[in-house]
C-alpha atoms as a PDB file:
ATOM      1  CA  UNK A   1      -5.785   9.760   7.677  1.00  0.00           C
ATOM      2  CA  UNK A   2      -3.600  11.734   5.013  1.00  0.00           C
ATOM      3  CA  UNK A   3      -0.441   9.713   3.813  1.00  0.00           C
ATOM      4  CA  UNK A   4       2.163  11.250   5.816  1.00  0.00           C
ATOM      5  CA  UNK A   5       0.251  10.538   9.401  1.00  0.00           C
ATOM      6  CA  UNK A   6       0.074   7.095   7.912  1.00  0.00           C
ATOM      7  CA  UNK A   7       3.709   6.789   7.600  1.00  0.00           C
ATOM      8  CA  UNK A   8       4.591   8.163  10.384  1.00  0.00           C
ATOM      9  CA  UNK A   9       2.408   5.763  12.511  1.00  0.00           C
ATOM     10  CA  UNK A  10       4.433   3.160  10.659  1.00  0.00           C
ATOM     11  CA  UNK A  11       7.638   4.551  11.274  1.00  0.00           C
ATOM     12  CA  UNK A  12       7.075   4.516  14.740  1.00  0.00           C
ATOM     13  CA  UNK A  13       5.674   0.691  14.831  1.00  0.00           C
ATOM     14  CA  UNK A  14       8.614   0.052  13.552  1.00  0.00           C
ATOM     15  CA  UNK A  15      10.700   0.726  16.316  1.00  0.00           C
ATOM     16  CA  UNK A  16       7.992  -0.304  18.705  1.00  0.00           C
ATOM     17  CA  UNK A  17       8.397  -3.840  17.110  1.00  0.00           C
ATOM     18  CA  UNK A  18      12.428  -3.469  17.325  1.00  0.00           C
ATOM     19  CA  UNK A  19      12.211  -2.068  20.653  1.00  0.00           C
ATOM     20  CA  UNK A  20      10.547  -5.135  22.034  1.00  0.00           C
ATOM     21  CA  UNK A  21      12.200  -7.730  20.014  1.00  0.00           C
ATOM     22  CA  UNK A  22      15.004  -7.251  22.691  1.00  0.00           C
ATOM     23  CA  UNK A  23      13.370  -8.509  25.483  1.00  0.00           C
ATOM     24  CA  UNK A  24      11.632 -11.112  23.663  1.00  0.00           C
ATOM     25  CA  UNK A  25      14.574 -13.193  21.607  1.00  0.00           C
ATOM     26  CA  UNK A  26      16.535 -12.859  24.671  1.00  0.00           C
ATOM     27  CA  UNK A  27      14.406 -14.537  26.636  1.00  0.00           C
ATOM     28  CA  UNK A  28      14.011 -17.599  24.284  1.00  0.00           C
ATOM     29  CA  UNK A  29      17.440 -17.935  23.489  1.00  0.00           C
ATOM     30  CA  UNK A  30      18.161 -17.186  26.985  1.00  0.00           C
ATOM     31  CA  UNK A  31      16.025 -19.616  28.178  1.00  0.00           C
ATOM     32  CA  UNK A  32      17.503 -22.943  26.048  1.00  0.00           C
ATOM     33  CA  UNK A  33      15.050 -22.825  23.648  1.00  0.00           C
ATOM     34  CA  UNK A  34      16.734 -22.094  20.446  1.00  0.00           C
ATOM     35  CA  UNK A  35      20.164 -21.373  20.412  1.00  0.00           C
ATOM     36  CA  UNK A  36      21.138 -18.026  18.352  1.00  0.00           C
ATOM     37  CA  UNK A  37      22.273 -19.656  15.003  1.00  0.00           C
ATOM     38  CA  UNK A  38      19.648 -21.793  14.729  1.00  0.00           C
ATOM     39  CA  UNK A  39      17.169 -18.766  15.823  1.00  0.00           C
ATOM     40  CA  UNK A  40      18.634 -16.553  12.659  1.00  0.00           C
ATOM     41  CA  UNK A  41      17.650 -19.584  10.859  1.00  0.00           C
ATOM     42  CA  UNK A  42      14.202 -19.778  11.928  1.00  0.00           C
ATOM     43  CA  UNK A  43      13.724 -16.170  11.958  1.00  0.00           C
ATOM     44  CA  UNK A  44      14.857 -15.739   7.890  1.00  0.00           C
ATOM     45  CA  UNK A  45      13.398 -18.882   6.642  1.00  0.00           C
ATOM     46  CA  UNK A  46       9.943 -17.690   8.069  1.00  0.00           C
ATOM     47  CA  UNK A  47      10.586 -13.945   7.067  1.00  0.00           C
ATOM     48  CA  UNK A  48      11.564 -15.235   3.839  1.00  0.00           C
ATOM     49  CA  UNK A  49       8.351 -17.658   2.996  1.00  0.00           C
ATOM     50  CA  UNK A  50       6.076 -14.680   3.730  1.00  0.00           C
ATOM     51  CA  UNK A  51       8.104 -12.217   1.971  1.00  0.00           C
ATOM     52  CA  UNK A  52       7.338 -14.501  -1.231  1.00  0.00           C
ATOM     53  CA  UNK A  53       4.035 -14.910  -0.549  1.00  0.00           C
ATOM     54  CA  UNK A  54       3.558 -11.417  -0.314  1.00  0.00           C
ATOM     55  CA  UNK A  55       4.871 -11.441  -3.413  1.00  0.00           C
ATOM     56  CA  UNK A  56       2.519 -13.070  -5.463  1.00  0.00           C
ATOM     57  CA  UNK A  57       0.584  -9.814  -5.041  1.00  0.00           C
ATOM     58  CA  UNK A  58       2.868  -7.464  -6.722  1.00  0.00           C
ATOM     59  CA  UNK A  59       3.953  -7.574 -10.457  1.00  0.00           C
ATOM     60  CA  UNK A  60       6.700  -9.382 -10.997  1.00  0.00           C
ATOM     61  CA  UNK A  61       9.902  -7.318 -11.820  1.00  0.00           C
ATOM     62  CA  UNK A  62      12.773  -8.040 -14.346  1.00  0.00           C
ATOM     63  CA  UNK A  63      16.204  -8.248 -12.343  1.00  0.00           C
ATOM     64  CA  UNK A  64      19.352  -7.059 -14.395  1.00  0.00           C
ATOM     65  CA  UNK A  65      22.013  -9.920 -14.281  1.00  0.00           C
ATOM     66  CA  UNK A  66      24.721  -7.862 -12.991  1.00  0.00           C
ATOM     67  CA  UNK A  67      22.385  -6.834  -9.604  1.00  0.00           C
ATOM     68  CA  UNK A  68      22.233 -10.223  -8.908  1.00  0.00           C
ATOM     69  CA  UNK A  69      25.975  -9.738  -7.316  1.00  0.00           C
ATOM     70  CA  UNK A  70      25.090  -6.932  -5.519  1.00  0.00           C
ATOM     71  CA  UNK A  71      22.097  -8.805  -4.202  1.00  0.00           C
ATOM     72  CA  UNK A  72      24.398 -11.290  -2.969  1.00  0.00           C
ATOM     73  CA  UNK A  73      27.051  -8.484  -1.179  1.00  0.00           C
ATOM     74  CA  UNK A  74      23.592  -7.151   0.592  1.00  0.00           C
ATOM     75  CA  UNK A  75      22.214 -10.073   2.061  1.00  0.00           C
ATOM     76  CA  UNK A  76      25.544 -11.112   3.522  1.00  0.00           C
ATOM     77  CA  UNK A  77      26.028  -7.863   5.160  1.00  0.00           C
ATOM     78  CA  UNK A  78      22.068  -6.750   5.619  1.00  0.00           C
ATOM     79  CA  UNK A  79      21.024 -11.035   6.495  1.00  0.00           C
ATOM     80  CA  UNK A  80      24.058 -12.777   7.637  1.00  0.00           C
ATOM     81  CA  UNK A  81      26.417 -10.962   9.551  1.00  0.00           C
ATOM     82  CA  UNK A  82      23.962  -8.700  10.554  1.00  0.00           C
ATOM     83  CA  UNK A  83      21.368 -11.059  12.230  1.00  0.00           C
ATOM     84  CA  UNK A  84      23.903 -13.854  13.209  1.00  0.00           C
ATOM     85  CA  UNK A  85      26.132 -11.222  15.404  1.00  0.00           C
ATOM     86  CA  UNK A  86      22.799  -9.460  16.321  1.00  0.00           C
ATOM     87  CA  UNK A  87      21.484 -12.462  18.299  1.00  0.00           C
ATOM     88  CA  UNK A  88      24.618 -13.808  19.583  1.00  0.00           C
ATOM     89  CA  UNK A  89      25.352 -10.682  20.775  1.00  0.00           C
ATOM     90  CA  UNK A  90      22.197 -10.671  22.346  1.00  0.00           C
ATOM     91  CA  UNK A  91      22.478 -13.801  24.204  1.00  0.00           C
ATOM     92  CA  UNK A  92      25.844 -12.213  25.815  1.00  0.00           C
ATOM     93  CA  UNK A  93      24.171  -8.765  27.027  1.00  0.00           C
ATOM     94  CA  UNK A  94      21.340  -6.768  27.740  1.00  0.00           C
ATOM     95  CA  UNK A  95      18.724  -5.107  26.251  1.00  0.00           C
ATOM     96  CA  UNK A  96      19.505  -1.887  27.087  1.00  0.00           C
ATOM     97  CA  UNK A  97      22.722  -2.213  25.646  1.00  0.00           C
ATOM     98  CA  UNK A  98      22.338  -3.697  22.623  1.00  0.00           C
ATOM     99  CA  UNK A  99      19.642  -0.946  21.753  1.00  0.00           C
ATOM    100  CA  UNK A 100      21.981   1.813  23.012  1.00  0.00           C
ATOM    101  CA  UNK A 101      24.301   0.844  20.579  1.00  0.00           C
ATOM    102  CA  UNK A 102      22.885   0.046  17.514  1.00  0.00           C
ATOM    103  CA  UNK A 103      21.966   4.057  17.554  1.00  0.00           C
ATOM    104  CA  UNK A 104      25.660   4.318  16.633  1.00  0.00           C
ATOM    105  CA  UNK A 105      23.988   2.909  13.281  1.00  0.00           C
ATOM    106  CA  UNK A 106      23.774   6.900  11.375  1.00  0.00           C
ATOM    107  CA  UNK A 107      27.357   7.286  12.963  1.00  0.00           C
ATOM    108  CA  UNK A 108      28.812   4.458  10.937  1.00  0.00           C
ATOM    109  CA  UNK A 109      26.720   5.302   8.172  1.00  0.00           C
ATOM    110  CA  UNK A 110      28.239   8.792   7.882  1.00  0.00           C
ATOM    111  CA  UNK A 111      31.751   8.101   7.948  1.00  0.00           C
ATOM    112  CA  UNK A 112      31.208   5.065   5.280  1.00  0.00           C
ATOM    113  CA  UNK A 113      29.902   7.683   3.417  1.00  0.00           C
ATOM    114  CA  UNK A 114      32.301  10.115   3.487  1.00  0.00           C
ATOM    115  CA  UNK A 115      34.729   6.864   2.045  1.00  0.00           C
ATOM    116  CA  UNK A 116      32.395   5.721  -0.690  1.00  0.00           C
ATOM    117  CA  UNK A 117      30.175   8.451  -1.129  1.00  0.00           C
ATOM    118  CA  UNK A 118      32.218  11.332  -0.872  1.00  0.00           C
ATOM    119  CA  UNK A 119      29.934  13.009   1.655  1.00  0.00           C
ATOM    120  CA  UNK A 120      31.941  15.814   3.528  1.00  0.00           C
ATOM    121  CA  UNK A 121      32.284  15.359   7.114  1.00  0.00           C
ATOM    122  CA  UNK A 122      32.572  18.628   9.021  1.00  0.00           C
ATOM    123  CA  UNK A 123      34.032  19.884  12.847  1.00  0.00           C
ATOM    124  CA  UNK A 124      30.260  18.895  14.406  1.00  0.00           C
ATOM    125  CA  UNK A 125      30.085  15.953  12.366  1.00  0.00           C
ATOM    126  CA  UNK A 126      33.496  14.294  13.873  1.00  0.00           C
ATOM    127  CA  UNK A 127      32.756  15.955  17.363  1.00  0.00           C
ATOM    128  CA  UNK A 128      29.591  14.064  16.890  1.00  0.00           C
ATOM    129  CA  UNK A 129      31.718  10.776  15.588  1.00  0.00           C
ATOM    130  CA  UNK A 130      33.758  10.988  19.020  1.00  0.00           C
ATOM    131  CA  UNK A 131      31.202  11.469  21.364  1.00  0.00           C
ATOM    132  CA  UNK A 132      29.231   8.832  19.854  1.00  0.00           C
ATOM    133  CA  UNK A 133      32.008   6.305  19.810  1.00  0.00           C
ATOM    134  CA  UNK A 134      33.467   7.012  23.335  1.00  0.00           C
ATOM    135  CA  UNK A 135      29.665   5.715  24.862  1.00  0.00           C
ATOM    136  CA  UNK A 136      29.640   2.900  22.885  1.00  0.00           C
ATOM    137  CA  UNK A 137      32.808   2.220  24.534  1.00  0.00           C
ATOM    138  CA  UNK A 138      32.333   2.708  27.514  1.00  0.00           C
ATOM    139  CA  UNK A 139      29.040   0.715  27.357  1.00  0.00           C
ATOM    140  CA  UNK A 140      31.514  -2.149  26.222  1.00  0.00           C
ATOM    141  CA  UNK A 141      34.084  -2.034  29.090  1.00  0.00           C
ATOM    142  CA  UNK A 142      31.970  -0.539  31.953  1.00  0.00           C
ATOM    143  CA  UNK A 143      28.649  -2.204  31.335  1.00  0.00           C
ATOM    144  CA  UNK A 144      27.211  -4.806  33.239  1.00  0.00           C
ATOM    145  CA  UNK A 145      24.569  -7.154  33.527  1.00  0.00           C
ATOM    146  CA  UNK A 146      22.381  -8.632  36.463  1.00  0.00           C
ATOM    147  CA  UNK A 147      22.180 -12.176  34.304  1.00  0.00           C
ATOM    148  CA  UNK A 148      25.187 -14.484  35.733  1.00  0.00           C
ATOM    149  CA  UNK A 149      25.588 -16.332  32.508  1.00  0.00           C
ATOM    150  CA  UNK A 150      25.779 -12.903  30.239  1.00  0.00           C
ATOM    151  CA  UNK A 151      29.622 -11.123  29.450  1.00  0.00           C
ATOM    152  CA  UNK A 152      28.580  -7.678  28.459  1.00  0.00           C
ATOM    153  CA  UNK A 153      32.011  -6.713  26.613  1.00  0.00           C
ATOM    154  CA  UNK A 154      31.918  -9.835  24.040  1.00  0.00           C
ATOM    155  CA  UNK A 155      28.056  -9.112  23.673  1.00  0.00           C
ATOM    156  CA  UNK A 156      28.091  -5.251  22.920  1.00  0.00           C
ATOM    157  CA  UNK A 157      31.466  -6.461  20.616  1.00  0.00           C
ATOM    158  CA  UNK A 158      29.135  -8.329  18.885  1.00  0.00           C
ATOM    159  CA  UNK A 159      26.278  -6.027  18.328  1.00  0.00           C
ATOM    160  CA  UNK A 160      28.581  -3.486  17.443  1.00  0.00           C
ATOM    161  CA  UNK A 161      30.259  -4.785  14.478  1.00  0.00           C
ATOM    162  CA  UNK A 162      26.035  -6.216  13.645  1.00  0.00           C
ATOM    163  CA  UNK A 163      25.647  -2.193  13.487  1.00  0.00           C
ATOM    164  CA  UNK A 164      28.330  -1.763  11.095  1.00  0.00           C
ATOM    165  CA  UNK A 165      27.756  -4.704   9.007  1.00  0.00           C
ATOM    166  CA  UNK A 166      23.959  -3.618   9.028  1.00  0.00           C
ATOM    167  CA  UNK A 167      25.389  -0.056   8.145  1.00  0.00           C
ATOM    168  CA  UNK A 168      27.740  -0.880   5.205  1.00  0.00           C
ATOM    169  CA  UNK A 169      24.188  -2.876   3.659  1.00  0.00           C
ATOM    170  CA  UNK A 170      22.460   0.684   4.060  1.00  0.00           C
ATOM    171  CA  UNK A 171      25.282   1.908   1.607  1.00  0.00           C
ATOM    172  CA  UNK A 172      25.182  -0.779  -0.641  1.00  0.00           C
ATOM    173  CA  UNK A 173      21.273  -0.882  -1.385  1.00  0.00           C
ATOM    174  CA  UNK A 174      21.082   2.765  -1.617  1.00  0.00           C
ATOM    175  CA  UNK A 175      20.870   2.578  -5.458  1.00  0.00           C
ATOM    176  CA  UNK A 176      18.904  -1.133  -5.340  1.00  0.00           C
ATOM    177  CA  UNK A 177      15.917   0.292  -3.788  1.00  0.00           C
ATOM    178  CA  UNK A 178      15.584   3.302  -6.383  1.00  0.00           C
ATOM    179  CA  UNK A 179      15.667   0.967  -9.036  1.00  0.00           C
ATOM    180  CA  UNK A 180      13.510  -1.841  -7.690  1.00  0.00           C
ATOM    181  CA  UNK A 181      10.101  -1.507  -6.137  1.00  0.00           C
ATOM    182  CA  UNK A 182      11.112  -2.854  -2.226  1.00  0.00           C
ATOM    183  CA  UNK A 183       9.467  -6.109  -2.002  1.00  0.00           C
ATOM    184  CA  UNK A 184      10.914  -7.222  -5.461  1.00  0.00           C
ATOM    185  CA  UNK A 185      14.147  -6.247  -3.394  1.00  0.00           C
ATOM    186  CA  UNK A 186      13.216  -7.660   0.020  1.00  0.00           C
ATOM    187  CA  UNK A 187      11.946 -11.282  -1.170  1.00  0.00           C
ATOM    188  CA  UNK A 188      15.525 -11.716  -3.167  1.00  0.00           C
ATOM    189  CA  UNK A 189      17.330 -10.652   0.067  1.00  0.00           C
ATOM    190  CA  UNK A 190      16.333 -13.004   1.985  1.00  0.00           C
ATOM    191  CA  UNK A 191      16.406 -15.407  -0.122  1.00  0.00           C
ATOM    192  CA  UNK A 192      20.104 -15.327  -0.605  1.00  0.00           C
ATOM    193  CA  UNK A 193      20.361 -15.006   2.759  1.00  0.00           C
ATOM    194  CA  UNK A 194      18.401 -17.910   3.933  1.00  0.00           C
ATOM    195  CA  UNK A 195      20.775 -19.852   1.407  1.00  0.00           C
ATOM    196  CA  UNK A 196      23.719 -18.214   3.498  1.00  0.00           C
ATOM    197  CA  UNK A 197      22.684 -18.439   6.804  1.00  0.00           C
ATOM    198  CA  UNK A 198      21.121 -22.168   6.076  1.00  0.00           C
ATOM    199  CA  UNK A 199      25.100 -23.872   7.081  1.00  0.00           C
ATOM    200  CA  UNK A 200      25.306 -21.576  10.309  1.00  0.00           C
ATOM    201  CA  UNK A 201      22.282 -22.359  11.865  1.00  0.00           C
ATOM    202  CA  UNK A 202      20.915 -25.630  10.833  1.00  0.00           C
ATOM    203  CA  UNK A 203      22.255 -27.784  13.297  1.00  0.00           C
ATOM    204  CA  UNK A 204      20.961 -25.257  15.848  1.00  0.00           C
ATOM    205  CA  UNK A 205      17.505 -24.964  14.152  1.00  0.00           C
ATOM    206  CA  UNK A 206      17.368 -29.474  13.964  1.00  0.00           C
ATOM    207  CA  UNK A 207      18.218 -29.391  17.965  1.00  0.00           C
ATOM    208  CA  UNK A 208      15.291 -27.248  18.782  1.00  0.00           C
ATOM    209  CA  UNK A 209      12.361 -29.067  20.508  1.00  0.00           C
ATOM    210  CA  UNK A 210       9.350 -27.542  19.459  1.00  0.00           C
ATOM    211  CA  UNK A 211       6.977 -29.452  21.466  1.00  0.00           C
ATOM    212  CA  UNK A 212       8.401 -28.038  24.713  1.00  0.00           C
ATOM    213  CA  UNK A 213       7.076 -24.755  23.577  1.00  0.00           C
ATOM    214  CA  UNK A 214       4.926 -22.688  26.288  1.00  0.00           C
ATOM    215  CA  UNK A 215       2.313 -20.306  24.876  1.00  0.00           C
ATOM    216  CA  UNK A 216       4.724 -17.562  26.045  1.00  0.00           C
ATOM    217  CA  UNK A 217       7.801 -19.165  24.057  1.00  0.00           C
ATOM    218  CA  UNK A 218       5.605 -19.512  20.779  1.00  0.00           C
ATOM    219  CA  UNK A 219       4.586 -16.055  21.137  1.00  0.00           C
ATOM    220  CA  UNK A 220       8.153 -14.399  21.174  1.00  0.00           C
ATOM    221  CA  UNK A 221       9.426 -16.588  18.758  1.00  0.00           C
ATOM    222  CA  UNK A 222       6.389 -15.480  16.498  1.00  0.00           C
ATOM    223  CA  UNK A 223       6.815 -12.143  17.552  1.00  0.00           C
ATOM    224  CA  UNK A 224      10.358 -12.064  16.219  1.00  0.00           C
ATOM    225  CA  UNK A 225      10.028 -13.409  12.727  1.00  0.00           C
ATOM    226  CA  UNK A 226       6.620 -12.029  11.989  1.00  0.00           C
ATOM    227  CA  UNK A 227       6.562  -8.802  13.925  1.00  0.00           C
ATOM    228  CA  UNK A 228      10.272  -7.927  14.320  1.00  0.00           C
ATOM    229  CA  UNK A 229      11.000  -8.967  10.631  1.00  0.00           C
ATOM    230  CA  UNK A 230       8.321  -9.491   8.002  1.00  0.00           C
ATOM    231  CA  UNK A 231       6.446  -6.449   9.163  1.00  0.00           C
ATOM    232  CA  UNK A 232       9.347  -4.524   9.812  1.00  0.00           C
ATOM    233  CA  UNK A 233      10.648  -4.688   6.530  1.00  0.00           C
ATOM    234  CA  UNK A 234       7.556  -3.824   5.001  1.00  0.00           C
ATOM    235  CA  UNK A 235       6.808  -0.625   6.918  1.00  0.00           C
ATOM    236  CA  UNK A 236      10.294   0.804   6.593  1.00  0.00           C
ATOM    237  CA  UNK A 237      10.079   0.864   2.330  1.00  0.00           C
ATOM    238  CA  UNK A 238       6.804   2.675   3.151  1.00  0.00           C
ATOM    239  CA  UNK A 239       7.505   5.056   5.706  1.00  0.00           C
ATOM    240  CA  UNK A 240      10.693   6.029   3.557  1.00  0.00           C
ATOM    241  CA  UNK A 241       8.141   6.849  -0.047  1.00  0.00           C
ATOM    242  CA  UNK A 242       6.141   9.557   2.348  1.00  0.00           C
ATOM    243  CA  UNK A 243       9.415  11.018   4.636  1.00  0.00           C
ATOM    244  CA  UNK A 244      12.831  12.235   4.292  1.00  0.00           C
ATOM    245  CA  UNK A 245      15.781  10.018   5.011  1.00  0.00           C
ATOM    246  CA  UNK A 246      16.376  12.298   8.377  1.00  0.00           C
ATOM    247  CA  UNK A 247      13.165  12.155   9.540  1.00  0.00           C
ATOM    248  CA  UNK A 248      13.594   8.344   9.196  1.00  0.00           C
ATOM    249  CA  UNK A 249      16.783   8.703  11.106  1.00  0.00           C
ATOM    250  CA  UNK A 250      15.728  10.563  14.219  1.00  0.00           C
ATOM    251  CA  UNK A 251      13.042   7.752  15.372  1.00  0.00           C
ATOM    252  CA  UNK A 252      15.912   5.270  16.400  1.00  0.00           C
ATOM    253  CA  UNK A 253      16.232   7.124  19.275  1.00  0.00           C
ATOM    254  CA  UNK A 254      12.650   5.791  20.274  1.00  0.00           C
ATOM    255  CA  UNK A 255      14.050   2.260  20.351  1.00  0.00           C
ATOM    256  CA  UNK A 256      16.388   2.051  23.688  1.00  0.00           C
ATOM    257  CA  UNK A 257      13.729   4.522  25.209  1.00  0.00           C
ATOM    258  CA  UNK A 258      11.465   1.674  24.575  1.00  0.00           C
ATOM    259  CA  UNK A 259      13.503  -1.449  25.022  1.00  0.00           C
ATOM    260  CA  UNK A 260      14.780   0.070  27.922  1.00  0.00           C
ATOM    261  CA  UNK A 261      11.133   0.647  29.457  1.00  0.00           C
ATOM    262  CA  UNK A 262      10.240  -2.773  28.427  1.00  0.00           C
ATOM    263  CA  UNK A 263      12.770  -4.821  29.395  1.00  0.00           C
ATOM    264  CA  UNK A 264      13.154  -3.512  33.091  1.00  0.00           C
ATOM    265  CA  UNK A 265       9.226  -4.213  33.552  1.00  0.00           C
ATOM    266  CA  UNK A 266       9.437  -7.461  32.051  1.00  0.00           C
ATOM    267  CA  UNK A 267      13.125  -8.244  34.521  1.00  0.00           C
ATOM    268  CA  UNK A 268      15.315  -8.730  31.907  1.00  0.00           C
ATOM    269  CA  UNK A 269      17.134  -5.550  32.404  1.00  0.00           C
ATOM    270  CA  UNK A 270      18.267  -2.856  34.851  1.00  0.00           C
ATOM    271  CA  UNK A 271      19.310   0.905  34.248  1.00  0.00           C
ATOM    272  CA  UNK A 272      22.702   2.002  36.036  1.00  0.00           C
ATOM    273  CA  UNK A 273      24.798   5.103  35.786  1.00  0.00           C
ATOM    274  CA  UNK A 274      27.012   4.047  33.270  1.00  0.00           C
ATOM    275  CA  UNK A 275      23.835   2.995  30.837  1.00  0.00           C
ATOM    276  CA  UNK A 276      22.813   6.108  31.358  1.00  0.00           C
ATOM    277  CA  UNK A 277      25.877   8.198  30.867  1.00  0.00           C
ATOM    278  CA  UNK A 278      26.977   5.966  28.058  1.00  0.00           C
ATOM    279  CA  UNK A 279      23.547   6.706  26.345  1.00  0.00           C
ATOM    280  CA  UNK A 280      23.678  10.340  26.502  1.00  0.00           C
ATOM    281  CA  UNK A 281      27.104  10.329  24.774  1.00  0.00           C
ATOM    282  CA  UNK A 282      25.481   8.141  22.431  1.00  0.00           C
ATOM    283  CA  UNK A 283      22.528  10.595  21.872  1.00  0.00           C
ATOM    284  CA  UNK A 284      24.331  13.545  21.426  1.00  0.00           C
ATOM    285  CA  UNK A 285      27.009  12.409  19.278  1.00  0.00           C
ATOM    286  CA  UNK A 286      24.137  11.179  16.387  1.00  0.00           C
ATOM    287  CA  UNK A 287      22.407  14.467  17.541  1.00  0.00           C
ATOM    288  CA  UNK A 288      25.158  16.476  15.795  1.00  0.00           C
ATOM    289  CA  UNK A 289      25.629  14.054  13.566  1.00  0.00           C
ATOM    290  CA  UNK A 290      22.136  14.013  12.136  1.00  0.00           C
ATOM    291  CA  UNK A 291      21.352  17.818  12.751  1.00  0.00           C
ATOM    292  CA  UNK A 292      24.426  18.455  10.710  1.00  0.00           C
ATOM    293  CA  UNK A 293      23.400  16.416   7.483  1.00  0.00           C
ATOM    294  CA  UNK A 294      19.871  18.252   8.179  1.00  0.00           C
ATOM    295  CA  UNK A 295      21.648  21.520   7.554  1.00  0.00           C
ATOM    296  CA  UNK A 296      23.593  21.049   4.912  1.00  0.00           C
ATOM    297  CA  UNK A 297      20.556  18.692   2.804  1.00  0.00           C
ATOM    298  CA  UNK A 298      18.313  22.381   3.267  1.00  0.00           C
END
């Protein structure tokens, strides 16, 4: 197997594990198992023990005093924000939704770049921009759910602003990660942000009654800090050394394809016309988005 098979098999486990990480943190939290907070806790003080331990394996790299800061700006947008709106949001909708919109992720990305990197944005790019932000919204207003206890509009509100918080962390590490091999920059990430998150989600995380676990439970919960995090975040540095940025883009679109697939043979989710219509707005606004950038990076 030659390197670039290899990471494109990673690439797409990637979203595989993302895809299904819908279904399953929904159903725990769902369920009364672990409340969000206190699941963002569990999930980055696990992700964050095995990210160190990982680390003992890699030579140990001299940090520059003044990255500590930025460090600090990237876990609160990339750990905090990010997973604490993520699974809160979660709890409030669907799977479908929530991985319909986070592919809004490389619009966000684009227009913070045209503020702070100077990127140009041209005619497709903003048709792109529109299209893409009109199915997120109606996703928002129009969506429903077939759970009684989930409201779809604060949910996809949530998981939104998780996309941009999660996208405004792409722009600040974009410099970190040349200058630091990834796990040297991964096991400091979470680190602050298990020190951040820690006051959120430790009353949640002391409530949680472990013991009234099912096999099923233990498995998701697993699934989601080991699968859905550690080895997510360790496949992603290595798909990126073997591919180009917009190869790395253009697999999100597995993810709702996936989730979706997933979640409405597991019951957790149903597909309607306005998922559908919402999603194909979605789709082709990052589709001119993305085969724009391809263009004008050739």
């Amino acid at each position: 197997m030659n390197s670039r098979t290899f990471a494109l098999i990673a690439l797409f486990t990637v979203q595989l594990l993302y895809a299904l990480n819908y279904t399953f943190a929904k159903f725990v939290m769902n369920e009364g198992y672990i409340k969000p907070f206190g699941f963002v806790l569990a999930r980055v003080l696990g992700a964050t023990i095995l990210f160190w331990l990982f680390g003992l394996f890699f030579k140990t790299e001299k940090i520059d005093k003044k990255d500590y800061l930025k460090f600090f700006y990237a876990a609160v947008f990339g750990v905090v924000i990010n997973m604490l709106l993520f699974l809160k949001g979660l709890e409030y909708t669907t799977p479908i939704h929530a991985s319909v919109i986070v592919t809004t992720i490389p619009i966000i990305i684009l227009i913070l770049s045209s503020f702070f990197l100077k990127e140009k944005i041209t005619r497709p790019k903003v048709i792109g921009v529109i299209l893409g932000l009109c199915g997120a919204l109606i996703l928002t207003i129009y969506g429903k759910s077939t759970r009684i206890g989930d409201n779809v509009p604060l949910g996809n509100l949530f998981i939104f602003i998780n996309a941009i918080s999660y996208s405004i962390y792409i722009i600040i590490i974009k410099k970190l990660t040349v200058k630091y091999h990834p796990f040297t920059f991964i096991k400091w990430l979470f680190l602050f942000g298990l020190i951040l998150v820690t006051p959120f989600g430790f009353s949640e995380f002391k409530a949680v009654d472990w013991q009234s676990f099912t096999p099923y439970v233990s498995f998701s919960v697993a699934f989601v800090i080991i699968g859905a995090t550690f080895a997510t975040y360790i496949l992603n540095p290595l798909a990126l050394t073997k591919l180009k940025a917009t190869t790395v883009g253009t697999f999100i679109y597995i993810q709702p394809v996936i989730a979706g697939i997933f979640a409405i043979l597991m019951g957790s989710d149903s597909m309607g016309i306005v998922k559908i219509a919402a999603a194909l707005l979605i789709f082709a606004g990052v589709y001119l988005v993305s085969l724009n950038s391809q263009k004008t990076t050739t």
